[in-house]
N, C-alpha and C. Protein backbone atom coordinates (compact mmCIF):
# COMPACT_ATOMS: atom_id res chain seq x y z
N UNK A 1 -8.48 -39.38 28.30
CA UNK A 1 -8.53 -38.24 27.40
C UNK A 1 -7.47 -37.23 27.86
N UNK A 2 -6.54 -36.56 26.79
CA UNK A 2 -5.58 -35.90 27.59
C UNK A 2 -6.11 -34.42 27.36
N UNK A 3 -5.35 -33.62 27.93
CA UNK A 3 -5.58 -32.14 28.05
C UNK A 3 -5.66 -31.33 26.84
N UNK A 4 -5.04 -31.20 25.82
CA UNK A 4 -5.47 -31.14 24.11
C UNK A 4 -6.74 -31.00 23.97
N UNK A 5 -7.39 -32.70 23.89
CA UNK A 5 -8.59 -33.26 23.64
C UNK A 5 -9.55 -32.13 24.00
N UNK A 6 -9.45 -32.42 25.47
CA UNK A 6 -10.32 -31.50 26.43
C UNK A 6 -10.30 -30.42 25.87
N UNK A 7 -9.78 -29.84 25.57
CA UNK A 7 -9.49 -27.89 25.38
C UNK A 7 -9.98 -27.95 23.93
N UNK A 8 -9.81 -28.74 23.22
CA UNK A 8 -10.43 -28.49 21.67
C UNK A 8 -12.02 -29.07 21.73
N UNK A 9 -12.51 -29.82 22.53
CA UNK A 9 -13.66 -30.17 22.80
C UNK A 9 -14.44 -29.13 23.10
N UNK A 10 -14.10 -28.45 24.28
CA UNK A 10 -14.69 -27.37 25.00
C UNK A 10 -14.81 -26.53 24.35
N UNK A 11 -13.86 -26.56 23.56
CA UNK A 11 -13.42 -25.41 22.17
C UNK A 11 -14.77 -25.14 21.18
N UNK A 12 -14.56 -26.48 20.57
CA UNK A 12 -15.90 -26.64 19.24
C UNK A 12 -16.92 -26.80 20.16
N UNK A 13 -17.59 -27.44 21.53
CA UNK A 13 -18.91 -26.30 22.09
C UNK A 13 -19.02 -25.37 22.20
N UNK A 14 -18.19 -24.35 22.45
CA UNK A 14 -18.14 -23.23 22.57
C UNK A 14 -18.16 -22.61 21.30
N UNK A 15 -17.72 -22.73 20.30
CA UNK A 15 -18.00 -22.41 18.78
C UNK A 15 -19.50 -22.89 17.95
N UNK A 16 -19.85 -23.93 18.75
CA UNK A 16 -21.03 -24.08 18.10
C UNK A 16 -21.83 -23.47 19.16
N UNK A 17 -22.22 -22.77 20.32
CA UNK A 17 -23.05 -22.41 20.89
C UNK A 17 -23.15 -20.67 20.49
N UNK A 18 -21.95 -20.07 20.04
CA UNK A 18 -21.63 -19.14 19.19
C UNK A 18 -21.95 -19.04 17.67
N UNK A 19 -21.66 -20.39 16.85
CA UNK A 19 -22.18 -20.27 15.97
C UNK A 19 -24.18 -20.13 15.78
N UNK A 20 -24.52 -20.91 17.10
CA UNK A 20 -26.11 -20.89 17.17
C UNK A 20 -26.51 -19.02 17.11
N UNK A 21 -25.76 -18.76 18.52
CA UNK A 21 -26.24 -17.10 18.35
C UNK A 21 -25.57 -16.42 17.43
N UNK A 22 -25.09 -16.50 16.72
CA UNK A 22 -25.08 -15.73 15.71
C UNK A 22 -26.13 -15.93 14.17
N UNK A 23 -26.51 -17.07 13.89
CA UNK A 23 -27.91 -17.86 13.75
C UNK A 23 -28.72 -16.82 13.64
N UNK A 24 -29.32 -16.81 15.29
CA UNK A 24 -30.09 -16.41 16.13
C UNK A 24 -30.17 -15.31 16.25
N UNK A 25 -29.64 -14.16 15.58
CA UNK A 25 -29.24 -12.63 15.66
C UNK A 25 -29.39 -11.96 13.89
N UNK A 26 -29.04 -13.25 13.20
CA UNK A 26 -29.60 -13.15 11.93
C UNK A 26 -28.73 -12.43 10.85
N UNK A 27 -27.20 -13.19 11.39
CA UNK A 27 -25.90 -12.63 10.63
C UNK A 27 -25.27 -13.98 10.19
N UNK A 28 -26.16 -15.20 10.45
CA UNK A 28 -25.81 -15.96 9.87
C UNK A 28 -27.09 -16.62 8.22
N UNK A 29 -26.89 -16.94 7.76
CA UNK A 29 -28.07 -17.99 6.56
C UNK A 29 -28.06 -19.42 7.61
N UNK A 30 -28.97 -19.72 6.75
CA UNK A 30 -29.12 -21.30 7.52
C UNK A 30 -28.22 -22.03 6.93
N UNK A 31 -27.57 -22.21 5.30
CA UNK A 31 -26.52 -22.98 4.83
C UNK A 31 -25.33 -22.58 5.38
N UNK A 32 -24.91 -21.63 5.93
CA UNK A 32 -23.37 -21.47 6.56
C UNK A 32 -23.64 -22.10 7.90
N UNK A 33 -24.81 -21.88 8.80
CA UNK A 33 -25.36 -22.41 10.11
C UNK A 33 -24.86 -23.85 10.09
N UNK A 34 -25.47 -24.79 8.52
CA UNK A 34 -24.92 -26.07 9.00
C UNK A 34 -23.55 -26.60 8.67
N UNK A 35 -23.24 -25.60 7.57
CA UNK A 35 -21.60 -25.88 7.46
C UNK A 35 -20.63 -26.05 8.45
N UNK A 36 -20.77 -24.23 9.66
CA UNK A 36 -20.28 -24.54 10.86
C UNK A 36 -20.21 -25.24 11.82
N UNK A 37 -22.04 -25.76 11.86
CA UNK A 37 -21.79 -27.00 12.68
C UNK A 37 -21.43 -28.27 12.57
N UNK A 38 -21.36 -28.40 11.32
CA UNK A 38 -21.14 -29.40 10.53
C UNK A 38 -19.11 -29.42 10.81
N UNK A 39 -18.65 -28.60 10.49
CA UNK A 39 -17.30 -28.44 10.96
C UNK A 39 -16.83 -28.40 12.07
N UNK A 40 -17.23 -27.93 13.27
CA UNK A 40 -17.01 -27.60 14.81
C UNK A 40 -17.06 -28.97 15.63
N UNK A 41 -18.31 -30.34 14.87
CA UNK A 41 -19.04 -31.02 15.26
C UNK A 41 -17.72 -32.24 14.82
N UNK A 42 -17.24 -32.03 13.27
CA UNK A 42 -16.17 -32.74 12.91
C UNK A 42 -14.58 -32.72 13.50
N UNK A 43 -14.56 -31.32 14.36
CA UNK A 43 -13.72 -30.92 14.47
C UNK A 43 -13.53 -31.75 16.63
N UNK A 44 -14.99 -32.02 17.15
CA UNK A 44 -14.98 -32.20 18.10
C UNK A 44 -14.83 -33.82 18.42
N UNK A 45 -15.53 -34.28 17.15
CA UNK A 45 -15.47 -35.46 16.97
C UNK A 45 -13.78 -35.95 16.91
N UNK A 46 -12.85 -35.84 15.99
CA UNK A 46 -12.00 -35.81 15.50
C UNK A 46 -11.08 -35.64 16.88
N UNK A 47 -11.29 -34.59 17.60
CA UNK A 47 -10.43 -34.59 18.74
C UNK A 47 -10.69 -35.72 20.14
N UNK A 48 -11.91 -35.91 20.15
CA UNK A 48 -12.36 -37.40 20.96
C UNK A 48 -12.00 -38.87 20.16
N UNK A 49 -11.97 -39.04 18.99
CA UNK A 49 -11.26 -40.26 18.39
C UNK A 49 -10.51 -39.79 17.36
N UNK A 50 -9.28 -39.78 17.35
CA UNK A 50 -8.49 -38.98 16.69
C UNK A 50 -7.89 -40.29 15.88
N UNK A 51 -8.28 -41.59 15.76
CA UNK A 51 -7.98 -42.73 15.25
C UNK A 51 -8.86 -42.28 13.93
N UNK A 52 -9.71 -41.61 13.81
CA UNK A 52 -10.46 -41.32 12.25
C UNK A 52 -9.85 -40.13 11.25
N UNK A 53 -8.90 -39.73 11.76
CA UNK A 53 -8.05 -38.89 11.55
C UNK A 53 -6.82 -39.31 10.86
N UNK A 54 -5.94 -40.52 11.16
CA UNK A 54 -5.49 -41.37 10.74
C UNK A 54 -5.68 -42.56 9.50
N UNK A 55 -7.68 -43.14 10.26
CA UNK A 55 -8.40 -43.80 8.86
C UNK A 55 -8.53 -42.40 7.25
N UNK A 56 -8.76 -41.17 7.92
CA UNK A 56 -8.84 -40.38 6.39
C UNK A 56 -7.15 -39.99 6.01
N UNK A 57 -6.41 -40.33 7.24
CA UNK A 57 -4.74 -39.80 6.10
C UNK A 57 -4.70 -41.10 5.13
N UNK A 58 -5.33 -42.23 5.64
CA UNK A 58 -4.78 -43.38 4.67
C UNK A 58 -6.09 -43.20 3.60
N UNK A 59 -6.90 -42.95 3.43
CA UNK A 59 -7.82 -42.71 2.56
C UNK A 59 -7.01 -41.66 1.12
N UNK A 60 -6.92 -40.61 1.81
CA UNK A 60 -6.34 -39.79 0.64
C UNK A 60 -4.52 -39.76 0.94
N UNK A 61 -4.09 -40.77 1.26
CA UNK A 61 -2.31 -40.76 1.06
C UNK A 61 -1.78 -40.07 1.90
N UNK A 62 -2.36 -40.11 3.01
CA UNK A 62 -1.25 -38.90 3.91
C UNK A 62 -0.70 -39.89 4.83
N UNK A 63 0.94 -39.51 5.30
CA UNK A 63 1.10 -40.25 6.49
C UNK A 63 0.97 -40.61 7.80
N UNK A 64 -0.06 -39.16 8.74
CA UNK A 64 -0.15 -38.96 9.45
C UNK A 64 -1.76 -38.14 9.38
N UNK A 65 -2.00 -39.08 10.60
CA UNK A 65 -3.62 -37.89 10.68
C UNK A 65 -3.67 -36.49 11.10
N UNK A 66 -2.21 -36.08 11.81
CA UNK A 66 -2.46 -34.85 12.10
C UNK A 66 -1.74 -34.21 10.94
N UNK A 67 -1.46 -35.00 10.19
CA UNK A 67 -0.82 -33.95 8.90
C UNK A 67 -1.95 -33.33 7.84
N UNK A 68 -2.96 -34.85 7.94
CA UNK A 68 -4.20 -34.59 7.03
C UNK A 68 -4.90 -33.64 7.81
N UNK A 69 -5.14 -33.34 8.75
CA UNK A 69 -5.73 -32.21 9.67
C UNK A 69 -5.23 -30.95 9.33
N UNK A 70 -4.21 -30.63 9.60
CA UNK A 70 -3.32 -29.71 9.47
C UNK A 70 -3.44 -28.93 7.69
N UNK A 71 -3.53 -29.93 6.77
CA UNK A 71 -3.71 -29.71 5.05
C UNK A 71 -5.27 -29.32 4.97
N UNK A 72 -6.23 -30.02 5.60
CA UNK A 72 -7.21 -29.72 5.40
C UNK A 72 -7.71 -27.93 6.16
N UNK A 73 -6.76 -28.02 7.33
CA UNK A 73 -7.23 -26.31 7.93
C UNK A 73 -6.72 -25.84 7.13
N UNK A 74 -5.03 -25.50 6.53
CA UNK A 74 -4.79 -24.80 5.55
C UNK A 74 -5.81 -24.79 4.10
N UNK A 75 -6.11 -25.55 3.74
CA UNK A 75 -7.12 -25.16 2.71
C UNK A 75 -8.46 -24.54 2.90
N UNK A 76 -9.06 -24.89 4.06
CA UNK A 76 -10.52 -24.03 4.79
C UNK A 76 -9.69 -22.67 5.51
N UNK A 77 -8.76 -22.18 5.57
CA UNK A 77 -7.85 -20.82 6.04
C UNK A 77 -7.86 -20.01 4.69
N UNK A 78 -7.31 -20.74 3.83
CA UNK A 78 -7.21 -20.02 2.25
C UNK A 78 -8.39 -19.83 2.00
N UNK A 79 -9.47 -20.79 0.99
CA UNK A 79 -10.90 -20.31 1.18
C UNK A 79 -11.12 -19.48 1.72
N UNK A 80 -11.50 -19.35 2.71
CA UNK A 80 -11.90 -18.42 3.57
C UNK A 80 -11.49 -17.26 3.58
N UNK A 81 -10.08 -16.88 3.47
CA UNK A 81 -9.56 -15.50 3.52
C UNK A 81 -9.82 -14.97 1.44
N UNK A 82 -9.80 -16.19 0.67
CA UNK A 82 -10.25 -15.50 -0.30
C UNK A 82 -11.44 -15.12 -0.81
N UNK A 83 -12.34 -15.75 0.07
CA UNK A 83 -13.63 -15.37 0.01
C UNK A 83 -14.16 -13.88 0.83
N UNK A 84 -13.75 -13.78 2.11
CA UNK A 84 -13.13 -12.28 2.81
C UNK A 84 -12.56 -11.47 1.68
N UNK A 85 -11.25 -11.74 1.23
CA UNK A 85 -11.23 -10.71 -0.16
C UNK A 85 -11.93 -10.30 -1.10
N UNK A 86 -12.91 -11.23 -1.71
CA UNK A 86 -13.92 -11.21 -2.43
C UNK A 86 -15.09 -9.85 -2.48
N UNK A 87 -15.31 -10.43 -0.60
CA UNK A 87 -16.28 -9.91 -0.17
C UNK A 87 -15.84 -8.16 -0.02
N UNK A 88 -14.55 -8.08 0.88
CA UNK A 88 -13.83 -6.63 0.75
C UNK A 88 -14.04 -5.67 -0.25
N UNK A 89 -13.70 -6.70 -1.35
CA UNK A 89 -13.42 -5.57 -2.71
C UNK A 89 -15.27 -5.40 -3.03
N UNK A 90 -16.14 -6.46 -2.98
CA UNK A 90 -17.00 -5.69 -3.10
C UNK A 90 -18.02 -4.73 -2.20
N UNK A 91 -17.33 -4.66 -1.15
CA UNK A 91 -17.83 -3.50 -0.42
C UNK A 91 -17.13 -2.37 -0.65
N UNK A 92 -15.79 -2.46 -0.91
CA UNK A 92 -15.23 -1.04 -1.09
C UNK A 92 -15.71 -0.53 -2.50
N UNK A 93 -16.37 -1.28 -3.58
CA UNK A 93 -16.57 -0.78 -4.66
C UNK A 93 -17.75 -0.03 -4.63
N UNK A 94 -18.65 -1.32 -3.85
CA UNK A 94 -19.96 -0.56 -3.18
C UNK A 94 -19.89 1.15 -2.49
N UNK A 95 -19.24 1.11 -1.70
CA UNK A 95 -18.63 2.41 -0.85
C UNK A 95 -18.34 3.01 -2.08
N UNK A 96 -17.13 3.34 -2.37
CA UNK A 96 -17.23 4.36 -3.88
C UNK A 96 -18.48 4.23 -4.79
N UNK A 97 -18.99 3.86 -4.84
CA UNK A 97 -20.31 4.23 -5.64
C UNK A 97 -20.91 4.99 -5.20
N UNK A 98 -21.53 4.96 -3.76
CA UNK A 98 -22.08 5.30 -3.19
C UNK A 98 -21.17 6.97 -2.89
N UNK A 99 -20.33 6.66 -2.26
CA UNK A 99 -19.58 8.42 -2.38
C UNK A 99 -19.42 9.31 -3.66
N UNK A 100 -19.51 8.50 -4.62
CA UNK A 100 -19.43 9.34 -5.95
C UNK A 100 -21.08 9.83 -6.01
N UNK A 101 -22.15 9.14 -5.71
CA UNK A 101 -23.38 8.85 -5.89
C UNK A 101 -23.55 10.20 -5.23
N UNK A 102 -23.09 10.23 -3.79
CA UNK A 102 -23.41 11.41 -3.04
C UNK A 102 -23.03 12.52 -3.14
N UNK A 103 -21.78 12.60 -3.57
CA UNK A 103 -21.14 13.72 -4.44
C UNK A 103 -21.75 14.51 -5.34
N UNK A 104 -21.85 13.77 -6.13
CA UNK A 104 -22.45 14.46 -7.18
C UNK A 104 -23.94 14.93 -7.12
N UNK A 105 -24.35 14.28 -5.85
CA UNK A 105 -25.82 15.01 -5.57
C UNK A 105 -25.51 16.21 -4.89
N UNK A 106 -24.76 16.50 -3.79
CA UNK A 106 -24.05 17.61 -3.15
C UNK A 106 -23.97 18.84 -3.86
N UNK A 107 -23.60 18.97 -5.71
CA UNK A 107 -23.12 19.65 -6.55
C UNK A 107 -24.40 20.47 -6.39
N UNK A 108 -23.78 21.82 -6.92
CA UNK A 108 -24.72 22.88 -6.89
C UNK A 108 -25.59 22.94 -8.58
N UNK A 109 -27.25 22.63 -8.64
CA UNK A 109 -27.70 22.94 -9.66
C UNK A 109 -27.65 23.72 -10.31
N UNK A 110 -27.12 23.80 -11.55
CA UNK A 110 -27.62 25.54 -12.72
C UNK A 110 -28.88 25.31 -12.92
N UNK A 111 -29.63 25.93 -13.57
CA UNK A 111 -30.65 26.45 -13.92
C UNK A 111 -30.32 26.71 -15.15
């Protein structure tokens, strides 16, 4: 096993023992819980036989397994950051509501 291996191994335990406590603290759902491990677990696997990496580039046409690796993080990177955007805009909309909300309670009543 070369030094890579090792370090991305150690890697995805260390991400899934992180992904547990965060679980465990109750900032995670249970469906993202198994996604992550479900990914960390693929991701650890993948770096201990990296020959299945290769069997899925020839599955979907790629020439190289670390290329299919590489396409597949870029697409779980995108996701992800557009789902973060998603989430952004609706907190900042949230936030202005809420400051207009308070505002206008602030205002001085007539009578």
């Amino acid at each position: 096993m070369s030094i890579i291996q090792i370090v991305i191994l150690v890697f995805s335990l260390f991400a899934i023992t992180r992904t547990i406590f965060q679980f465990k603290r109750g900032a995670l759902t249970i469906a993202w819980l198994l996604l992550w491990m479900l990914f960390w677990l693929a991701v650890g696997f993948v770096a201990v036989l990296p020959q299945t990496a290769d069997a899925l580039a020839r599955v979907v046409g790629v020439g190289r397994g670390a290329d299919v690796v590489i396409y597949f993080s870029m697409i779980t990177v995108f996701y992800l950051v557009f789902r973060m955007y998603v989430k952004i805009e609706q907190v900042e909309s949230e936030i202005t509501r809420l400051v207009r909300k308070l505002s206008l309670d602030d205002l001085p009543k007539e009578k």
